[in-house]
N, C-alpha and C. Protein backbone atom coordinates (compact mmCIF):
# COMPACT_ATOMS: atom_id res chain seq x y z
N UNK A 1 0.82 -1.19 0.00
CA UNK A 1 0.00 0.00 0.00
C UNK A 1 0.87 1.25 0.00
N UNK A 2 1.77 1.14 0.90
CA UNK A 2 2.44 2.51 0.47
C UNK A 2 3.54 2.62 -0.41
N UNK A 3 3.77 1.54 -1.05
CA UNK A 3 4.39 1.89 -2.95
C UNK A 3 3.47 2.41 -3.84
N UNK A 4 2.33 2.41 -3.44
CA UNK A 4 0.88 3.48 -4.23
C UNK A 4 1.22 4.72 -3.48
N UNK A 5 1.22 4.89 -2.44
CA UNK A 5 1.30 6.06 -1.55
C UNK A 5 2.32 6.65 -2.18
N UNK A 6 3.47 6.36 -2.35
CA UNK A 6 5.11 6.88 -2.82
C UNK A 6 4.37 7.30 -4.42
N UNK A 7 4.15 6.40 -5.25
CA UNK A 7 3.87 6.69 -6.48
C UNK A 7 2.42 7.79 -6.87
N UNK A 8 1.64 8.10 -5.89
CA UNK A 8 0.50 9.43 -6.30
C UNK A 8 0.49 10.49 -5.06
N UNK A 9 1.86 9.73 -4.34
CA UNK A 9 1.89 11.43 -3.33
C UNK A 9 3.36 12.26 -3.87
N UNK A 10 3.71 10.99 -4.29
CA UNK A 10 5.20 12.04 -4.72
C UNK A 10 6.16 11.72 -5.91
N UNK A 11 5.75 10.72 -6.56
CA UNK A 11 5.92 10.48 -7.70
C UNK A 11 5.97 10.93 -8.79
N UNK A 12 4.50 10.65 -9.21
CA UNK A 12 3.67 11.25 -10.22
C UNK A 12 4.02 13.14 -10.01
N UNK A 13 3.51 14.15 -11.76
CA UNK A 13 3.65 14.93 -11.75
C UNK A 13 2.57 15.40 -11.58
N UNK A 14 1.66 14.82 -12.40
CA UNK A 14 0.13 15.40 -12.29
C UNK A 14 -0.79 14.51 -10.93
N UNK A 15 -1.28 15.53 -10.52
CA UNK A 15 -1.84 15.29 -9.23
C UNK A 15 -2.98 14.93 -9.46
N UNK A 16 -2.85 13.10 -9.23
CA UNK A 16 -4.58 12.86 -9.13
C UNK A 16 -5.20 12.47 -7.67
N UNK A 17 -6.28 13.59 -7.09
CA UNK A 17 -7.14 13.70 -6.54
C UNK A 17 -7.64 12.15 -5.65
N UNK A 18 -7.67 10.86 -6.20
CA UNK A 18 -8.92 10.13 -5.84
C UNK A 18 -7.94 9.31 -5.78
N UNK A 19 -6.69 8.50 -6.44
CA UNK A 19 -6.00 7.73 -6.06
C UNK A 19 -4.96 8.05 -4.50
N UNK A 20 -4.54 10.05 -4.53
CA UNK A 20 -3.65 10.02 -3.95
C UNK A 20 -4.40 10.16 -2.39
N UNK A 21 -5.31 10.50 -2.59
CA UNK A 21 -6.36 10.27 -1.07
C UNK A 21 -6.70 8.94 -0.64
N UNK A 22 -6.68 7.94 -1.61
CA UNK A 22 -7.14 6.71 -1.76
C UNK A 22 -5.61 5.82 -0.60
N UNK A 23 -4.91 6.05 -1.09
CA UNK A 23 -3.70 5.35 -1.11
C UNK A 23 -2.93 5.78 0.25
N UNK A 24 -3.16 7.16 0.42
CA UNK A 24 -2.12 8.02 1.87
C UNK A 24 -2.82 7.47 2.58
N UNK A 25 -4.42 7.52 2.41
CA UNK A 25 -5.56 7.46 3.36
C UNK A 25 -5.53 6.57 4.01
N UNK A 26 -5.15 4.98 2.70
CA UNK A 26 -5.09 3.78 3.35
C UNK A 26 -3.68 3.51 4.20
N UNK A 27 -2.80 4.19 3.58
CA UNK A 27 -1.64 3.95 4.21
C UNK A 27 -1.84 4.58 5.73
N UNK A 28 -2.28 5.85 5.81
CA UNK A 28 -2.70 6.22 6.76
C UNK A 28 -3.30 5.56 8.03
N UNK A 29 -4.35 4.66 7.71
CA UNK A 29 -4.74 3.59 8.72
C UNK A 29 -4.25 2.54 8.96
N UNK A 30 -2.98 2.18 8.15
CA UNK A 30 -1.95 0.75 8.33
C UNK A 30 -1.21 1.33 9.52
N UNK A 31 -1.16 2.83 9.35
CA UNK A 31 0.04 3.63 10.69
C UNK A 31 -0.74 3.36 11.79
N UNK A 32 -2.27 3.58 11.79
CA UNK A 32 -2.98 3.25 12.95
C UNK A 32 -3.25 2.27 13.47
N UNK A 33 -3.38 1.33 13.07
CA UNK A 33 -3.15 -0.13 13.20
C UNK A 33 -1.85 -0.59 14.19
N UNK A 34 -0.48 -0.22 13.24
CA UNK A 34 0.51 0.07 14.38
C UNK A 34 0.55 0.56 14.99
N UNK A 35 0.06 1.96 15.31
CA UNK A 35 0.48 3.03 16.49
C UNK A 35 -0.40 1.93 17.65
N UNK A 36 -1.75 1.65 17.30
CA UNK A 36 -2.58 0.93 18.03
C UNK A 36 -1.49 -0.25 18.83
N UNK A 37 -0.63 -1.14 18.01
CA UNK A 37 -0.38 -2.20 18.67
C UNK A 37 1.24 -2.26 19.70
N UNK A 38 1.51 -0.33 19.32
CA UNK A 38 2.74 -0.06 20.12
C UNK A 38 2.42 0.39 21.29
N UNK A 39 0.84 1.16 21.64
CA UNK A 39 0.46 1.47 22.87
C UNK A 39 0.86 0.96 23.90
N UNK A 40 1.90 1.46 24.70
CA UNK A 40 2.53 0.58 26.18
C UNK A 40 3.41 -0.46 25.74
N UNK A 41 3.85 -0.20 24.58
CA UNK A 41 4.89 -1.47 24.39
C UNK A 41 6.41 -0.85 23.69
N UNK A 42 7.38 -1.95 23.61
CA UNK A 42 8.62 -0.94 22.70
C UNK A 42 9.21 -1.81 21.43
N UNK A 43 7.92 -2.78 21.35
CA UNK A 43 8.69 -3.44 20.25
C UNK A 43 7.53 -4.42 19.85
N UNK A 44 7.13 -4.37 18.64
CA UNK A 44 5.68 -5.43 17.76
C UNK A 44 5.35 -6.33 18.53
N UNK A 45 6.44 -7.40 18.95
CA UNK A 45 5.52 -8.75 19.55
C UNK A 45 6.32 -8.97 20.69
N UNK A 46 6.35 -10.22 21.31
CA UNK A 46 6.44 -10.47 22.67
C UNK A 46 5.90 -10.57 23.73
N UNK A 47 6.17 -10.82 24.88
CA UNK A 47 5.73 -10.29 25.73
C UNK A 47 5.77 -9.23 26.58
N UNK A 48 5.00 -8.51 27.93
CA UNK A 48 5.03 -7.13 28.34
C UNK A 48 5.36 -6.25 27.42
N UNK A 49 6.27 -5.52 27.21
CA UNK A 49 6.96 -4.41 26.61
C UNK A 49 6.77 -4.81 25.23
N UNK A 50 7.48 -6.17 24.99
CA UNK A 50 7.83 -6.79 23.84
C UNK A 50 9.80 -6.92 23.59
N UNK A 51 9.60 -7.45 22.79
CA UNK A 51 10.81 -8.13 22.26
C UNK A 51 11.59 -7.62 20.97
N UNK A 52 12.48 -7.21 21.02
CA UNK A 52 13.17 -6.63 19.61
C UNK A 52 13.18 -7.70 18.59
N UNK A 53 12.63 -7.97 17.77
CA UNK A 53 12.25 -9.27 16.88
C UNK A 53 12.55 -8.91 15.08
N UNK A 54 12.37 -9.58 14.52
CA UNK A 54 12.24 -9.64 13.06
C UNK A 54 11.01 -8.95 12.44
N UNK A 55 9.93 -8.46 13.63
CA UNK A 55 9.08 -7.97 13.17
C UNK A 55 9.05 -6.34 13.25
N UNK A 56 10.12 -6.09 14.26
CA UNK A 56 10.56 -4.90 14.25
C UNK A 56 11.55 -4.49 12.97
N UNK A 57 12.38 -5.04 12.68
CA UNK A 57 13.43 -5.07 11.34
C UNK A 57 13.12 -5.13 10.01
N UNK A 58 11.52 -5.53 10.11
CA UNK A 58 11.03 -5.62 8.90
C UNK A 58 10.21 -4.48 9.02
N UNK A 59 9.37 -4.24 9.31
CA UNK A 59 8.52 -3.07 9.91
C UNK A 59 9.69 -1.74 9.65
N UNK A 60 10.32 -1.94 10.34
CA UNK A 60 11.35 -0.54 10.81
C UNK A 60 11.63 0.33 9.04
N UNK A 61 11.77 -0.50 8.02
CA UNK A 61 12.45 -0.41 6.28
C UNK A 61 10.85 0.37 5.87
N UNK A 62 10.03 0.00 6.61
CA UNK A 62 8.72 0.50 5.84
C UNK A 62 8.62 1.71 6.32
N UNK A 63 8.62 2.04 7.80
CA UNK A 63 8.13 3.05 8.37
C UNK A 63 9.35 4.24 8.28
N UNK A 64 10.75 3.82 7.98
CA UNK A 64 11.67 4.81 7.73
C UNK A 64 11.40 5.56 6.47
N UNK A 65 10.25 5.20 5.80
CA UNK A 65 10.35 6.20 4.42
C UNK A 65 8.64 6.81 4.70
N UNK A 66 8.52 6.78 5.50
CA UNK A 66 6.77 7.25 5.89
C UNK A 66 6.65 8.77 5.29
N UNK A 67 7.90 9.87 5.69
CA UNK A 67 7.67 11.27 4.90
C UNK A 67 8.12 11.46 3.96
N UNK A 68 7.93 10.39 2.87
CA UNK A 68 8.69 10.27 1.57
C UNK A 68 6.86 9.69 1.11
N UNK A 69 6.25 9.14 1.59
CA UNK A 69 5.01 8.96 1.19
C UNK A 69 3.88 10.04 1.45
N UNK A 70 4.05 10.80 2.33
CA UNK A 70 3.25 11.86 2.99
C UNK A 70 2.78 11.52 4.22
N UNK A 71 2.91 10.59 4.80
CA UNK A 71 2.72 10.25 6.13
C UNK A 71 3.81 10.82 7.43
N UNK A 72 2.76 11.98 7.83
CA UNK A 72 3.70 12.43 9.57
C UNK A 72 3.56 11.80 10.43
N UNK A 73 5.07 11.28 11.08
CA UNK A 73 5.45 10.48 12.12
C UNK A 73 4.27 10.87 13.39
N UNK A 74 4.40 12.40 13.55
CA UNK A 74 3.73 12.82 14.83
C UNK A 74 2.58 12.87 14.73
N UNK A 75 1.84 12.61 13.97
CA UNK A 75 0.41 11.93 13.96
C UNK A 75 0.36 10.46 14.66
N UNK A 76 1.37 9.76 14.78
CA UNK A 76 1.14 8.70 15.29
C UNK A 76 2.43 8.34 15.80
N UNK A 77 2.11 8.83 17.56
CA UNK A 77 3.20 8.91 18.57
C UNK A 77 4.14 7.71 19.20
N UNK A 78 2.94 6.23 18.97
CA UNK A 78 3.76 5.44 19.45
C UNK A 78 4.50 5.06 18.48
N UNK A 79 4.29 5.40 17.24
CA UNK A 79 5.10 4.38 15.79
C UNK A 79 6.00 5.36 15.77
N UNK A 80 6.57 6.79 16.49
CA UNK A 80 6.75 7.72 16.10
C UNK A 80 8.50 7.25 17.08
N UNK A 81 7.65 7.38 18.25
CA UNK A 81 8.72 6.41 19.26
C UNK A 81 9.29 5.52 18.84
N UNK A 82 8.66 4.44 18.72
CA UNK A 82 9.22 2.97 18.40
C UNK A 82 10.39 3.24 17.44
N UNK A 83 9.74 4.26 15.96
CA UNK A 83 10.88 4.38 14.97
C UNK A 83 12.22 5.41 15.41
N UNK A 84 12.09 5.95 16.46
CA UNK A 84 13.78 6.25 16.58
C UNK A 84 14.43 5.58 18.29
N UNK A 85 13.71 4.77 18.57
CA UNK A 85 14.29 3.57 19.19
C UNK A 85 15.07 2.63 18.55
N UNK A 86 14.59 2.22 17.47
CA UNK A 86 14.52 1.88 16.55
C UNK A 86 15.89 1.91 15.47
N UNK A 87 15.68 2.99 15.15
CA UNK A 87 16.48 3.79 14.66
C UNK A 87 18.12 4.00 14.96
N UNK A 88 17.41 4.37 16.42
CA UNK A 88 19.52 5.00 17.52
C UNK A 88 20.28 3.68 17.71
N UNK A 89 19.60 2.07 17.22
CA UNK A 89 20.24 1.31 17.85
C UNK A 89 21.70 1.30 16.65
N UNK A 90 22.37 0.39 17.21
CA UNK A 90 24.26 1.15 16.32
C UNK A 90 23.77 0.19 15.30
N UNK A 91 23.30 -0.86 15.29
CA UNK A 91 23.77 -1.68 14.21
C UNK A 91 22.63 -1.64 13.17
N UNK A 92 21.40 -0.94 13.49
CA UNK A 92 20.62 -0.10 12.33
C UNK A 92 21.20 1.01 11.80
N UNK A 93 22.28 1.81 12.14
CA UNK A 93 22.49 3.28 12.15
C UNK A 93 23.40 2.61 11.30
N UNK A 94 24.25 1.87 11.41
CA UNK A 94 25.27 1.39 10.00
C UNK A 94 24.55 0.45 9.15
N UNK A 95 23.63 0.01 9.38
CA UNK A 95 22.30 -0.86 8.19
C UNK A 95 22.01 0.25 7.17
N UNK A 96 21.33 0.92 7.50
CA UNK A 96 21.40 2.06 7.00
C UNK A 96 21.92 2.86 6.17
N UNK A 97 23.09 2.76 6.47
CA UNK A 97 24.14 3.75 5.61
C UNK A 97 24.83 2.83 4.31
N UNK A 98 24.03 1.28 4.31
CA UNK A 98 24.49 0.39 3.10
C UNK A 98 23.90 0.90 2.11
N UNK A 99 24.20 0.61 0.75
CA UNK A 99 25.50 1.00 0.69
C UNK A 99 25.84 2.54 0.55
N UNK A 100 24.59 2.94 0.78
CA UNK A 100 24.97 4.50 1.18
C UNK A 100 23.40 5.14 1.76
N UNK A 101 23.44 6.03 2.28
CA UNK A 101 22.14 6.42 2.83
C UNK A 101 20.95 6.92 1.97
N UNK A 102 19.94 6.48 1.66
CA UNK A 102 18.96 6.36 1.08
C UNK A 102 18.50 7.86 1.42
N UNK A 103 18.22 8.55 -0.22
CA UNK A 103 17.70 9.67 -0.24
C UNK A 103 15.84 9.42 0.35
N UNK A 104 15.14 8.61 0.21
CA UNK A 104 13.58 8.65 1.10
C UNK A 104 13.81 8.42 2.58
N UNK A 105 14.55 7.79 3.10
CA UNK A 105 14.40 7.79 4.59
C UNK A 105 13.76 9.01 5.12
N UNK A 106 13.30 9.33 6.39
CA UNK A 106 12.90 10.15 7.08
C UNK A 106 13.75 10.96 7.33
N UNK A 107 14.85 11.06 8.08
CA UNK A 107 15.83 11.38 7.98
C UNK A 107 16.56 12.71 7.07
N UNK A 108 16.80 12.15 6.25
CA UNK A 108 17.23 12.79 4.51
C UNK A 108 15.61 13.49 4.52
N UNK A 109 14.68 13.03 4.23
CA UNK A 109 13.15 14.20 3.40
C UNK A 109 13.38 14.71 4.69
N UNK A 110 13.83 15.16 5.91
CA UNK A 110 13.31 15.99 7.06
C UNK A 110 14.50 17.13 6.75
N UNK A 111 15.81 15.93 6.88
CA UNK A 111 16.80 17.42 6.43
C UNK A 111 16.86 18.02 5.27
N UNK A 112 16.05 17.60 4.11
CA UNK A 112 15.87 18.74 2.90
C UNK A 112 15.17 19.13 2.69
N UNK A 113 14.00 19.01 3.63
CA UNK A 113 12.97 20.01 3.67
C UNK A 113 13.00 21.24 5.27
N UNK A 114 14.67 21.21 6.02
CA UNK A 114 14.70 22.57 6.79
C UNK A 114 16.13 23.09 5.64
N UNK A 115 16.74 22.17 4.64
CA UNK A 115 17.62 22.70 3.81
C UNK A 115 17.28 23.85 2.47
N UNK A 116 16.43 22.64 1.70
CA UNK A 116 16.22 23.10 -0.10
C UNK A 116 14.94 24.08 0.17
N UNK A 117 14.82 25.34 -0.05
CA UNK A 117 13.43 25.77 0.39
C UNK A 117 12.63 25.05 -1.00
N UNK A 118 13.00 24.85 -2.20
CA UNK A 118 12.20 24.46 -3.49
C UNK A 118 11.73 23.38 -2.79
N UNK A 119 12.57 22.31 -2.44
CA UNK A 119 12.01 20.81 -2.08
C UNK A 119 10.76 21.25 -0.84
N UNK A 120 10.87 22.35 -0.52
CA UNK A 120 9.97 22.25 0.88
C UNK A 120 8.77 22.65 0.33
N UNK A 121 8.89 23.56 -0.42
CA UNK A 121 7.75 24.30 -1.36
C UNK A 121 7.09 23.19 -2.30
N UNK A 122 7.98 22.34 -2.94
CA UNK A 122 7.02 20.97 -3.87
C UNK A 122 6.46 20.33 -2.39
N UNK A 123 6.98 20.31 -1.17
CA UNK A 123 6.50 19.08 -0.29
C UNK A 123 5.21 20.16 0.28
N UNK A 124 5.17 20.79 0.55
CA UNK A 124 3.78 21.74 0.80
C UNK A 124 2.68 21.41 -0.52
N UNK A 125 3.23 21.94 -1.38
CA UNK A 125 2.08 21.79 -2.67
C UNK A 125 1.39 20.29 -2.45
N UNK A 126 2.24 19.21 -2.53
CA UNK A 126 2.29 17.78 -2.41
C UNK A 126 0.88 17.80 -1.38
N UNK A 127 1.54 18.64 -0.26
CA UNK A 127 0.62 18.17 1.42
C UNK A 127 -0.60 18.61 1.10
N UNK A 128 -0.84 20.20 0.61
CA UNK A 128 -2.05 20.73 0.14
C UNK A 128 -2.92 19.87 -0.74
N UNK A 129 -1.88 19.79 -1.43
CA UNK A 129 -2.90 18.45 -2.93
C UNK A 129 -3.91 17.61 -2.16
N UNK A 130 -2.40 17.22 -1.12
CA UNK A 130 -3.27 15.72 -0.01
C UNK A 130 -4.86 16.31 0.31
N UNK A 131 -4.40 17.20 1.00
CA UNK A 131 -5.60 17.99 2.04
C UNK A 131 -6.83 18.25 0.94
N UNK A 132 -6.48 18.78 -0.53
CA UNK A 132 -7.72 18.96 -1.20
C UNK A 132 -8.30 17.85 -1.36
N UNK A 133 -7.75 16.46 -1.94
CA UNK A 133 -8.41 15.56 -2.50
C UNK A 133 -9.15 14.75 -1.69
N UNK A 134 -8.46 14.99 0.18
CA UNK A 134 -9.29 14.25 1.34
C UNK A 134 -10.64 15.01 1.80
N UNK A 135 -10.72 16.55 1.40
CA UNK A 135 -12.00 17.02 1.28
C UNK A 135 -12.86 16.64 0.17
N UNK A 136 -12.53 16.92 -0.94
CA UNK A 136 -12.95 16.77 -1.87
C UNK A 136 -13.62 15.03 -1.92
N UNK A 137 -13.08 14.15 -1.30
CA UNK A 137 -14.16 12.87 -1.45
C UNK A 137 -13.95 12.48 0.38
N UNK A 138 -13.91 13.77 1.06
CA UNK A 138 -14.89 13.28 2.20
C UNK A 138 -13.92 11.91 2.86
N UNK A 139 -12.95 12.11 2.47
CA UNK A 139 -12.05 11.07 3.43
C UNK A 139 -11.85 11.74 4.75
N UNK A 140 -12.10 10.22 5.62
CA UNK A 140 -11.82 10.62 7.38
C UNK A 140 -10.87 9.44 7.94
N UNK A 141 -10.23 9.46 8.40
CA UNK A 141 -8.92 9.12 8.99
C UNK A 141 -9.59 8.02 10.32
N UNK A 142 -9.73 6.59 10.04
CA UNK A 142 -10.00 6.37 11.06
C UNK A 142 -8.95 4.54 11.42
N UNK A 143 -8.98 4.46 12.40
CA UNK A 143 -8.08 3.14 13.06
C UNK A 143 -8.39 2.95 13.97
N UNK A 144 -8.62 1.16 13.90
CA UNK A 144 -8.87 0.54 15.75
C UNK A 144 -8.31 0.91 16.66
């Protein structure tokens, strides 16, 4: 779902309306879904807290490119957490940098959008687009 998200939030040149609401929207509630299942915990499965697992490592590759799709971390606080827990551990922080650091990470779109003012100005237009096309068909944001 969010390789649709990547491809009609920031892809594509011409902005279509009904897919790119379609697609953030849904991606949007996959974040809620997780944020839902990090509530009081620091890691996908396990027990209490949870367990640093394979489900975190797999998870972690998806959610590091979330503002490269149009999805804000701080909309959803526990996935928001989890991902720079996540994140600070050493042997993700050199995962990462194979074989060189990936221009979508969060990361990179956060520092070139307080860097490039152009890139910040397409990522506004981008966000606005979002915001028209979720009025425009009445999309509402919802998760268990």
């Amino acid at each position: 779902m969010q390789g649709q998200a990547n491809h009609f939030y920031r892809i594509i040149k011409d902005r279509i309306p009904y897919p790119t609401q379609r697609y953030v929207g849904e991606t949007e509630r996959l974040y809620g879904v997780l944020d839902t299942q990090l509530k009081g915990r620091d890691y996908l499965v396990g027990p209490d807290r949870g367990r640093y697992s394979i489900a975190d490592i797999a998870s972690f590759g998806w959610v590091n490119t979330s503002y490269f799709s149009g999805i804000i971390l701080s909309k959803f606080p526990n996935v928001e957490r989890w991902w720079r827990k996540i994140r600070d551990r050493p042997a993700v922080q050199i995962g990462i940098r194979i074989p060189e650091p990936s221009q979508v990470q969060n990361g990179r779109i956060q520092e070139r959008l307080e860097e490039e003012p152009a890139f910040k100005a397409e990522d506004d237009d981008r966000r606005m687009a979002g915001d028209r096309a979720k009025k425009q068909f009445n999309y509402k944001f919802a998760s268990p």
